[in-house]
Protein backbone atom coordinates (compact mmCIF):
# COMPACT_ATOMS: atom_id res chain seq x y z
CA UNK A 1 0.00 0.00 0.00
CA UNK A 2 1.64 3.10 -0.71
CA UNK A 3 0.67 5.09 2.33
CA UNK A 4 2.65 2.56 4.27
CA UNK A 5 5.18 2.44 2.09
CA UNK A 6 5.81 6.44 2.13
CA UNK A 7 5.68 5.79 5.84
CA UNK A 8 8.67 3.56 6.09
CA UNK A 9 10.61 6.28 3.70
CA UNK A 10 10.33 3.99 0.23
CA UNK A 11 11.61 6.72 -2.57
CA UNK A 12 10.30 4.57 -5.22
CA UNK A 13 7.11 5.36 -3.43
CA UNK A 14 7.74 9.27 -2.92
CA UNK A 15 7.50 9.28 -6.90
CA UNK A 16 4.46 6.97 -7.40
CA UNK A 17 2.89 9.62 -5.03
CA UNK A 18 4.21 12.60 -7.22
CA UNK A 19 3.14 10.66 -10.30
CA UNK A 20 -0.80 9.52 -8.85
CA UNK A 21 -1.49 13.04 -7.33
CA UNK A 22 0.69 16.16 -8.59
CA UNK A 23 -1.10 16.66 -12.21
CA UNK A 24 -4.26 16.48 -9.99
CA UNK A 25 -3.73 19.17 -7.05
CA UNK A 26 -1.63 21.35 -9.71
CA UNK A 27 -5.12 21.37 -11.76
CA UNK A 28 -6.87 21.92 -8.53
CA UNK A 29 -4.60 24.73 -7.83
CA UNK A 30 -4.68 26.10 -11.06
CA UNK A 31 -8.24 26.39 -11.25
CA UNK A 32 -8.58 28.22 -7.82
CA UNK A 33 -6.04 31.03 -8.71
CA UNK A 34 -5.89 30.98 -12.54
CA UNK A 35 -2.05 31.77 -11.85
CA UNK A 36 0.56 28.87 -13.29
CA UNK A 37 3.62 29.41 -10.60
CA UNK A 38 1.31 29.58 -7.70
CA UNK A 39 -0.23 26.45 -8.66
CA UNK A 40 3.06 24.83 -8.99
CA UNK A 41 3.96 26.00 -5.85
CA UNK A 42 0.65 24.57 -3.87
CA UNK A 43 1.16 21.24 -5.86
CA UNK A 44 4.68 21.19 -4.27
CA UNK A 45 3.71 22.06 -0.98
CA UNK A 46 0.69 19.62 -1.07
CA UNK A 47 3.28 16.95 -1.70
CA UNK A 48 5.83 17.66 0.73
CA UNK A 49 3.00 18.38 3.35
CA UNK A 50 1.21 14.85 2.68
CA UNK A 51 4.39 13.27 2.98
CA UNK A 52 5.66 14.72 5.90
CA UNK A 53 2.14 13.51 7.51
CA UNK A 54 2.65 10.09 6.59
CA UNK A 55 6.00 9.71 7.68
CA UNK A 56 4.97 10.84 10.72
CA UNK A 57 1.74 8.31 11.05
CA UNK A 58 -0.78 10.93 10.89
CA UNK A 59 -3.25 9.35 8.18
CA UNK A 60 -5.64 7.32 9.95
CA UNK A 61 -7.02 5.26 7.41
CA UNK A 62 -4.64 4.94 4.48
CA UNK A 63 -7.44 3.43 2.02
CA UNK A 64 -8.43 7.69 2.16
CA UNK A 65 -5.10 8.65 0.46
CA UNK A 66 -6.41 10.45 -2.27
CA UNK A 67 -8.87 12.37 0.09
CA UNK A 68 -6.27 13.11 1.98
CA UNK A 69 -4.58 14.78 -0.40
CA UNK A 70 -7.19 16.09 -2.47
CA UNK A 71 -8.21 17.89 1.26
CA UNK A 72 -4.60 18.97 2.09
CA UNK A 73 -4.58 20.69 -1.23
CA UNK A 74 -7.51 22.93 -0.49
CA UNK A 75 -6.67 23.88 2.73
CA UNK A 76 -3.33 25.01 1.96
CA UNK A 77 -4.93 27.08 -1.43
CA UNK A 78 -7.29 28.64 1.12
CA UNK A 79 -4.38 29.82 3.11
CA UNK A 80 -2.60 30.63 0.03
CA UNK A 81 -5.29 33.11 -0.83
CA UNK A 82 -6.15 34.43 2.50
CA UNK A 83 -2.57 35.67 3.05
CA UNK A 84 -2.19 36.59 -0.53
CA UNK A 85 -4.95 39.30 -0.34
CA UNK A 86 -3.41 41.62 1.74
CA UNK A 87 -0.04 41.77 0.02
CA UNK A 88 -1.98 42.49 -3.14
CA UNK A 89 -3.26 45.73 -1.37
CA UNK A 90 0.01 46.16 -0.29
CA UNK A 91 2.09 46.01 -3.53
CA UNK A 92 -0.71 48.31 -5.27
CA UNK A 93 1.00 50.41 -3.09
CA UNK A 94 4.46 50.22 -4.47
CA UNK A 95 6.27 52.11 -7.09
CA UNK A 96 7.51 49.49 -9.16
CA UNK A 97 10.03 49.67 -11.97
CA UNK A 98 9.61 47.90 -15.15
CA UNK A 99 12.88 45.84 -16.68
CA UNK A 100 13.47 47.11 -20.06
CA UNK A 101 12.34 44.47 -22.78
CA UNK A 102 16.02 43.46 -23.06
CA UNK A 103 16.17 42.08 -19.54
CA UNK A 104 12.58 40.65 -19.76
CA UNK A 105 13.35 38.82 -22.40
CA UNK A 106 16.45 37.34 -21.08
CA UNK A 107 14.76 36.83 -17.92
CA UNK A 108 12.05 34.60 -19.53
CA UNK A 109 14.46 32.35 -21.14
CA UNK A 110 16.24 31.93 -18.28
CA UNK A 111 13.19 30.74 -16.14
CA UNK A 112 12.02 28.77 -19.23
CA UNK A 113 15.42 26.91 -19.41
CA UNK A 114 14.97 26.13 -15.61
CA UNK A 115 11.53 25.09 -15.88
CA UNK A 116 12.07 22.44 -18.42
CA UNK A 117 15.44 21.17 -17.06
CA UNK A 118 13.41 21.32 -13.61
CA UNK A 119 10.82 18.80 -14.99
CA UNK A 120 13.33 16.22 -16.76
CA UNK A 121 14.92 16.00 -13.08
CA UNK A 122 12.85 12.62 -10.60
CA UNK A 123 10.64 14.37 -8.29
CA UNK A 124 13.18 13.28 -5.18
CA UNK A 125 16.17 15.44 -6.83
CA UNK A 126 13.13 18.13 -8.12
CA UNK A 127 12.16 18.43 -4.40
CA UNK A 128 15.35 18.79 -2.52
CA UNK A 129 16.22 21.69 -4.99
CA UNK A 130 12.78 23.61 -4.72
CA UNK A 131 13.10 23.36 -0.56
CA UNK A 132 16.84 24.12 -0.96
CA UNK A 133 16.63 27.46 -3.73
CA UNK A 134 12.48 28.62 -3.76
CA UNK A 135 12.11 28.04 -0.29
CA UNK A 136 16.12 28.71 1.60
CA UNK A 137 15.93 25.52 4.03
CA UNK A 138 19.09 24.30 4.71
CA UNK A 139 19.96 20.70 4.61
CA UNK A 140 19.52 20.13 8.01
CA UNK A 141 15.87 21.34 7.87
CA UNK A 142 15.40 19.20 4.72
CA UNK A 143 16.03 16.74 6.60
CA UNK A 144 14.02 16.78 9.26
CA UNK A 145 11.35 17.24 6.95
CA UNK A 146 11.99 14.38 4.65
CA UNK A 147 12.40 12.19 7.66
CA UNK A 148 16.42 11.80 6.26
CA UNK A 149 19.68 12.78 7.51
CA UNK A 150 21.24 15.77 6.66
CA UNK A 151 24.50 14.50 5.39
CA UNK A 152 21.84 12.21 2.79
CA UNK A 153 20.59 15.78 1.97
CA UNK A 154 23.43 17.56 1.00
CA UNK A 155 24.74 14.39 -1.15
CA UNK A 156 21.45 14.54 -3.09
CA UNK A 157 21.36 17.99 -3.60
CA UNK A 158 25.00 18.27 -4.68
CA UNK A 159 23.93 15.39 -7.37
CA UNK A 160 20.35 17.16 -8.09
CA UNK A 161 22.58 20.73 -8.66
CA UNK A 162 24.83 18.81 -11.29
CA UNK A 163 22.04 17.19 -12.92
CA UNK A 164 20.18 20.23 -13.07
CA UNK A 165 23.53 21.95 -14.51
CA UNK A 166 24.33 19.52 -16.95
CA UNK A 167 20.32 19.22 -18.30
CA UNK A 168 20.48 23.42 -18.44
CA UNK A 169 23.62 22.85 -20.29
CA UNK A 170 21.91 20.34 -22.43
CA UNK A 171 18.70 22.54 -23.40
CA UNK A 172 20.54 25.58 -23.60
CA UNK A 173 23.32 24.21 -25.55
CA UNK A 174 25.93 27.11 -23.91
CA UNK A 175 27.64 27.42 -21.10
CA UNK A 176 25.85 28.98 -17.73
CA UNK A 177 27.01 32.01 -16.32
CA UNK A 178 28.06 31.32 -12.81
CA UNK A 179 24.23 32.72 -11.38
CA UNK A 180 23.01 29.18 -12.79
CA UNK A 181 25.18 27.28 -10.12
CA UNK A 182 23.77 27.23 -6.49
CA UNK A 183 26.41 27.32 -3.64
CA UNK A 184 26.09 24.77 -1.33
CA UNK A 185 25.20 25.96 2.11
């Protein structure tokens, strides 16, 4: 049963969970705040959240997997949004300066580059990079959210950094400025 097996730390399991239920909450997500990266981000979050729970025992009745996650996704898009609205009011509030079209453009390439390199990476490696660069947890704090040890953490994310770098390298067929390679912390 794959509830269990997430339990007792199976990674073969960790991606059968990404695989079943990401595509799902990310549509879920979408569909509540019509905005692609925020969607992303809640699908992510849903993930790491559900697994953290069942590593920790917290599912009751693992036969309600996909209601579990199906309800963890719509309570952290509710939270999403309720925090969201008052930064909205906030940054209306902000003189903002637009890039010139020069830098926008090389800006979306960039992120476009990442994105796809991102998504050719397994969902373990994909993971330890998104709580490592989008969110700033260190490996320690990885860890103990991944129910690993940190020293496991920092070997996977020095691997997931040169995959990353070498798929980048790969789609972009030039070599990456030195902003492309994260520094180990």
């Amino acid at each position: 049963m794959l509830a269990e097996r997430l339990r007792l730390g199976d990674v073969a399991a960790e991606e059968e969970l990404v695989a079943s239920f990401y595509e799902k909450v990310y549509f879920m997500a979408l569909g509540r705040t019509r905005d692609r990266e925020s969607a992303r981000d809640l699908a992510q979050e849903t993930i790491l959240t559900v697994l953290r729970a069942l590593r920790e025992g917290r599912l009751q009745d693992p036969e309600r997997l996909a209601g579990y996650v199906c309800g963890t996704a719509r309570n952290l898009i509710r939270d999403q949004q309720r925090s969201a609205r008052p930064r909205e009011r906030c940054a209306e509030l902000q003189p903002s300066v637009a890039p010139s079209p020069e830098q926008d453009a090389e800006r979306s390439e960039e992120q476009f580059l990442v994105r796809r390199a991102m998504r050719e990476l397994s969902a373990p490696d994909r993971l330890v990079l998104l709580l490592t660069l989008v969110d700033g947890l260190s490996p320690t704090e990885i860890a103990e959210r991944l129910g690993l040890k940190p020293e496991a953490i920092r070997q996977r994310k020095a691997r997931a950094i040169q995959r990353a770098k070498a798929l980048l390298v790969r789609v972009s067929r030039v070599a990456l400025p030195d902003h492309f390679v994260a520094r180990g912390k």
